[in-house]
C-alpha atoms as a PDB file:
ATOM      1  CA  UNK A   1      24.006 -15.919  19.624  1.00  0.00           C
ATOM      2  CA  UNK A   2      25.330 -13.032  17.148  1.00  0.00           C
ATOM      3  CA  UNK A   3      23.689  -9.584  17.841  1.00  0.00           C
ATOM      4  CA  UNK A   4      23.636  -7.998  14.649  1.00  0.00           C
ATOM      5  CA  UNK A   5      23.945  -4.706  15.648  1.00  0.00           C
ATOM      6  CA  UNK A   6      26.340  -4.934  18.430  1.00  0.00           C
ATOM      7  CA  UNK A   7      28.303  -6.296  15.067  1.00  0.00           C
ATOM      8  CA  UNK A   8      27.579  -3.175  13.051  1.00  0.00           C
ATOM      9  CA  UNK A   9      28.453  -0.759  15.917  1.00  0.00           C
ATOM     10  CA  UNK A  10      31.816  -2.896  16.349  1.00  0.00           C
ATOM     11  CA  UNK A  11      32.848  -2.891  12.581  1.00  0.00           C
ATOM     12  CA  UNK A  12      31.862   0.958  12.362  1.00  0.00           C
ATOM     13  CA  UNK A  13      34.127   1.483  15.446  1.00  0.00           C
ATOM     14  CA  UNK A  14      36.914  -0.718  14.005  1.00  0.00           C
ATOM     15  CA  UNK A  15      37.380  -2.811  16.703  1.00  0.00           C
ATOM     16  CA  UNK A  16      36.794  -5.840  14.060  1.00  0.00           C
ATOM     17  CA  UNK A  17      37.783  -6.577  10.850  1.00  0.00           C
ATOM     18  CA  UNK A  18      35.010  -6.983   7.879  1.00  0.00           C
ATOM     19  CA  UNK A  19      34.144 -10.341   7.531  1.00  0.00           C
ATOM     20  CA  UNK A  20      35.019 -11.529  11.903  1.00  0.00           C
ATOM     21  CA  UNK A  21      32.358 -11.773  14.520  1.00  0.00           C
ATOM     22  CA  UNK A  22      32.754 -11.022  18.388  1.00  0.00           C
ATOM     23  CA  UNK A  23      32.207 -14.824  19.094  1.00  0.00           C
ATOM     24  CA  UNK A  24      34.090 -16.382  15.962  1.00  0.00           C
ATOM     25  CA  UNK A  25      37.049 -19.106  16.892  1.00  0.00           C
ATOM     26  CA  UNK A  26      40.474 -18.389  17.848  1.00  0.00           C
ATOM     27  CA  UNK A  27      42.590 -18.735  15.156  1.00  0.00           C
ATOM     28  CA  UNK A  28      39.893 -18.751  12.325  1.00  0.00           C
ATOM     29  CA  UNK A  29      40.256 -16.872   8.988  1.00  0.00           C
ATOM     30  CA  UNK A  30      37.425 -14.626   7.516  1.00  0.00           C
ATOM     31  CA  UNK A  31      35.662 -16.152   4.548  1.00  0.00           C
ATOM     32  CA  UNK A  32      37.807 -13.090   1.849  1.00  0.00           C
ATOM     33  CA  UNK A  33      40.413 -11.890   3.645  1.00  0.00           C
ATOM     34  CA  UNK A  34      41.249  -8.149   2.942  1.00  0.00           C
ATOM     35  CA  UNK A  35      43.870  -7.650   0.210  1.00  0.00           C
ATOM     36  CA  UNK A  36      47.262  -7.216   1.430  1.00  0.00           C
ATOM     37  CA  UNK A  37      48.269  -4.380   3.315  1.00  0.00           C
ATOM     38  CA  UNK A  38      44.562  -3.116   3.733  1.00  0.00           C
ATOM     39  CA  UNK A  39      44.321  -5.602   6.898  1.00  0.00           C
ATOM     40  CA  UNK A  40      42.241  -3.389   9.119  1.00  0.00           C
ATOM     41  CA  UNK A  41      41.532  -0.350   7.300  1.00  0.00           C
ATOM     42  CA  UNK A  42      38.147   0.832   6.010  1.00  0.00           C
ATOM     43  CA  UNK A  43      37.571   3.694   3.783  1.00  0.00           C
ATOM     44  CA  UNK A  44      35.459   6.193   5.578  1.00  0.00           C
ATOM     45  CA  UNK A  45      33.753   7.073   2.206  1.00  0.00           C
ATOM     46  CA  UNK A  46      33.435   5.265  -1.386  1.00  0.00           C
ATOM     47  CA  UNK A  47      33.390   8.676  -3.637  1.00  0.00           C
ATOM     48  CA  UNK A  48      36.269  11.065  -3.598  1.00  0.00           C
ATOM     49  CA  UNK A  49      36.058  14.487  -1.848  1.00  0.00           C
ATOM     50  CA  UNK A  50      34.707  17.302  -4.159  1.00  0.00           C
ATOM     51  CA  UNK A  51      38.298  19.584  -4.468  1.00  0.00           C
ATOM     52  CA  UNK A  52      37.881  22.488  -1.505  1.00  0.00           C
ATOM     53  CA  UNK A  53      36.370  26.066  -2.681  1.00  0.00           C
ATOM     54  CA  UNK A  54      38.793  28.604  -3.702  1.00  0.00           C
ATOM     55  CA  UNK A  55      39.229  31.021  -0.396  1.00  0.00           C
ATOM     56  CA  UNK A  56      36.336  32.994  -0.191  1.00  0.00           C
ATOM     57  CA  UNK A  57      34.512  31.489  -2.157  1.00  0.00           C
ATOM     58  CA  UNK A  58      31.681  30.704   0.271  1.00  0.00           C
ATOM     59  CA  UNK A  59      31.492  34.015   1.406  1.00  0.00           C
ATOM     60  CA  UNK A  60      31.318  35.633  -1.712  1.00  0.00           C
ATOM     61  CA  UNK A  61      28.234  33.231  -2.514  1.00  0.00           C
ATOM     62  CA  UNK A  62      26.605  34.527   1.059  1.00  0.00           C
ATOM     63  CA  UNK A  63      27.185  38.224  -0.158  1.00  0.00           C
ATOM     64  CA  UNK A  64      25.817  38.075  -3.216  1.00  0.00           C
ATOM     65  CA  UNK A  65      22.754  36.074  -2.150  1.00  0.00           C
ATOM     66  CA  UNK A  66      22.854  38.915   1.242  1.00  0.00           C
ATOM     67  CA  UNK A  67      22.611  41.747  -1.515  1.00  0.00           C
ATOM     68  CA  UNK A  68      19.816  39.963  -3.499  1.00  0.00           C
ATOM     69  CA  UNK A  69      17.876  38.975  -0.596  1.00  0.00           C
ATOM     70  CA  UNK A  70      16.787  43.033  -0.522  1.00  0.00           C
ATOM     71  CA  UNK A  71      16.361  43.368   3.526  1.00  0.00           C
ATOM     72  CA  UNK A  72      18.620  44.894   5.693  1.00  0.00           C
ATOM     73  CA  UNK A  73      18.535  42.298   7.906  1.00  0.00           C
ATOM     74  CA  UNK A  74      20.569  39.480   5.463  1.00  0.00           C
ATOM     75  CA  UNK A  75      23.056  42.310   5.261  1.00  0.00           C
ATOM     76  CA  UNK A  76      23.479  42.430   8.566  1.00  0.00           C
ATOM     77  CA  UNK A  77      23.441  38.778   9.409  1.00  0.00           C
ATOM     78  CA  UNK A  78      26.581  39.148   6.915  1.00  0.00           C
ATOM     79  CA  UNK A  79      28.556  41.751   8.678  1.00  0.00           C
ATOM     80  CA  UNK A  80      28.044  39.630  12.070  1.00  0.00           C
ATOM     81  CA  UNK A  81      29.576  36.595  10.539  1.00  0.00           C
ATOM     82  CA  UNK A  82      32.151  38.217   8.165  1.00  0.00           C
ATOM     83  CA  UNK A  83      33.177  41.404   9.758  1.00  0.00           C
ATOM     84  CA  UNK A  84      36.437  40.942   7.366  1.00  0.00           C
ATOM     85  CA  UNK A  85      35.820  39.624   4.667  1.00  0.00           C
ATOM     86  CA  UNK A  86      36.722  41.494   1.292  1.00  0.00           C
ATOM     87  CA  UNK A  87      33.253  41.511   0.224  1.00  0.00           C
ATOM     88  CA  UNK A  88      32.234  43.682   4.078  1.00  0.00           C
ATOM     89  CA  UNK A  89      32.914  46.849   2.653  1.00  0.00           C
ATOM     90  CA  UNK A  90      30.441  46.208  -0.285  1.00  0.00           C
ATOM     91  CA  UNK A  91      27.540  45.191   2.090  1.00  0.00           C
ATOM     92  CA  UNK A  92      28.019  47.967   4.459  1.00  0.00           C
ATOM     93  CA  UNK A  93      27.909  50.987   1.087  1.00  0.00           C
ATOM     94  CA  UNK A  94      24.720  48.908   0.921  1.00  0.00           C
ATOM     95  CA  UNK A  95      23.493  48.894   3.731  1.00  0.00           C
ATOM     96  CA  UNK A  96      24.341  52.758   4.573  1.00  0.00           C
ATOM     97  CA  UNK A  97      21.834  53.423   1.276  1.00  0.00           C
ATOM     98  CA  UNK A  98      18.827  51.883   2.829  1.00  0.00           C
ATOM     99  CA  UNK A  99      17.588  54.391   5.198  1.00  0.00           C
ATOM    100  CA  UNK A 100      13.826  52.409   5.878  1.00  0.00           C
ATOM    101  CA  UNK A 101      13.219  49.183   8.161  1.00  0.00           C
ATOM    102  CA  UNK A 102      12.947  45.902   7.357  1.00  0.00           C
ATOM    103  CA  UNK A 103       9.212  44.969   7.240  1.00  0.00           C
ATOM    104  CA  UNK A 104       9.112  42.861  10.649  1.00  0.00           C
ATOM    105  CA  UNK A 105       7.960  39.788   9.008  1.00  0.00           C
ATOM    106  CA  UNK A 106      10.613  39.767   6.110  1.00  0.00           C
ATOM    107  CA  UNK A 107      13.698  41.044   9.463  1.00  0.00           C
ATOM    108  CA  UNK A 108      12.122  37.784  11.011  1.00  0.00           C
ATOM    109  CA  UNK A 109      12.354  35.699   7.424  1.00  0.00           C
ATOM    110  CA  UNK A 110      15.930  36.633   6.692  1.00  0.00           C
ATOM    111  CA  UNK A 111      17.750  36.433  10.457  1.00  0.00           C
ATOM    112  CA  UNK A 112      15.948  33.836  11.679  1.00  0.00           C
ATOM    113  CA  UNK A 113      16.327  33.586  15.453  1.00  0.00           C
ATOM    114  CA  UNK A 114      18.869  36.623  15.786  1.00  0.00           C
ATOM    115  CA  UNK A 115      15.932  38.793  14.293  1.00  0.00           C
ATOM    116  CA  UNK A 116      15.974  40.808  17.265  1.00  0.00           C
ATOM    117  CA  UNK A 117      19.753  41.645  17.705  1.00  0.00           C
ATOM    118  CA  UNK A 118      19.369  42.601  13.792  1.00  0.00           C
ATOM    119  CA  UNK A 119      16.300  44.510  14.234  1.00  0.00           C
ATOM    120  CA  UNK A 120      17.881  46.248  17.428  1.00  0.00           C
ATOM    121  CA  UNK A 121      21.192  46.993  15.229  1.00  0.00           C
ATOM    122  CA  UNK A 122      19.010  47.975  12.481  1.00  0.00           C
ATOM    123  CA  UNK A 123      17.363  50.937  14.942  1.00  0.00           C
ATOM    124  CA  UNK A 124      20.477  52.008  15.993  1.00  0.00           C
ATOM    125  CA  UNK A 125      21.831  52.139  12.446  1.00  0.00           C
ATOM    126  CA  UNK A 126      19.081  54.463  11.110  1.00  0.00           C
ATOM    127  CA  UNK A 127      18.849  56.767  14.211  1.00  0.00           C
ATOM    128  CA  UNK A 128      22.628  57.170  13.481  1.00  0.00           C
ATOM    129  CA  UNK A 129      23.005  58.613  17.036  1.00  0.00           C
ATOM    130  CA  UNK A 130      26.095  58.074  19.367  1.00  0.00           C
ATOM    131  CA  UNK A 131      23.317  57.399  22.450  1.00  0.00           C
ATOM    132  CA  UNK A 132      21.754  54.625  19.587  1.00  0.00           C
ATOM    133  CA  UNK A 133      24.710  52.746  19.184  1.00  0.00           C
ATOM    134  CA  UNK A 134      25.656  52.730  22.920  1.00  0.00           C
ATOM    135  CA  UNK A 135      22.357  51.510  24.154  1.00  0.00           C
ATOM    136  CA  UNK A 136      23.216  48.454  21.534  1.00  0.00           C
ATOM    137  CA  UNK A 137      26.047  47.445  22.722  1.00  0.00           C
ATOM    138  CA  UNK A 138      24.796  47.977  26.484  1.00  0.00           C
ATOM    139  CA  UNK A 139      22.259  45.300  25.289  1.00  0.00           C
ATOM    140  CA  UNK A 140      24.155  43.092  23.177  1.00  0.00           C
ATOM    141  CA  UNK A 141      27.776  43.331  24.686  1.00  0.00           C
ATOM    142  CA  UNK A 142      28.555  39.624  23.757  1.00  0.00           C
ATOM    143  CA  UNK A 143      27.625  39.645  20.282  1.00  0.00           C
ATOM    144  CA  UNK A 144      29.327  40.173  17.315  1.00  0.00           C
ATOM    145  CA  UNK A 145      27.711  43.271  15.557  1.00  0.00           C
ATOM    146  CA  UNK A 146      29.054  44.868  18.746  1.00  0.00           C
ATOM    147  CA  UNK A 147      32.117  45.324  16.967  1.00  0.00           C
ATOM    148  CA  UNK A 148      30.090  46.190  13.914  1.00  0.00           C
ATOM    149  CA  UNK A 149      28.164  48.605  15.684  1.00  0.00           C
ATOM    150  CA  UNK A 150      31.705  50.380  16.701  1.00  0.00           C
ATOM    151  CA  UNK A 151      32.613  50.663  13.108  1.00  0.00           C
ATOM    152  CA  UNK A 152      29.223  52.892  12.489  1.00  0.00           C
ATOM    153  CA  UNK A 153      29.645  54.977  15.514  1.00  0.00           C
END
């Protein structure tokens, strides 16, 4: 008796060729054989790969759609994933000209669970203090705005 997906998982795995069973003869032939020298492979996909983005270009998508969000807190979540990136230096001139919160619920809508760390760097940011940015990186030693809080100190 065949299972049919005990099959599937095999042929995915590529421990048969298309067209053999687990419990077919020795010896016997699948009903088309592959063409020749494509015994055993299978292409992984059917469409060709899009070409890869020009460097950067992801992150100059994120900035722009950071800057039009219009909360502190998507700049932010930018400057803890791209601390280097050539577009950092644009985000932070924007940032430093916000001197007001986020509203809580739009923090919350842009940074999603890291809303606190942002909101937390955000308070630090505006109270400008050396004692501010400290107590941040007391409380948030591991994460990466750490280092971003350093550059604002």
């Amino acid at each position: 008796m065949r299972n049919p997906s005990l099959i599937a998982t095999l042929l995915a795995a590529g421990c048969l060729a298309a067209g053999s069973t687990p419990d077919a003869e020795p010896g016997a032939t699948p009903a088309d054989p592959p063409p020749p020298g494509v015994q055993g492979m299978r292409p992984d996909r059917s469409d060709p790969l899009p070409p890869p983005a020009p460097a950067g270009a992801p992150e100059r998508a994120e900035a722009e759609a950071a800057l039009a969000d219009g909360s502190n807190a998507a700049l932010i979540l930018f400057l803890a994933r791209h601390p280097d990136d050539a577009s950092a230096p644009r985000i932070r001139a924007a940032l430093a000209a916000r001197r007001t919160p986020d509203d809580p619920a739009q923090g919350r809508a842009a940074a999603g669970g890291e809303a606190g760390v942002i909101a937390a760097f955000d308070a630090a940011r505006l109270a400008g203090t050396p004692e501010a940015w400290q107590g941040f990186a007391r409380r948030h030693p591991n994460h990466p705005l750490t280092a971003e809080a350093a550059r604002w100190r």
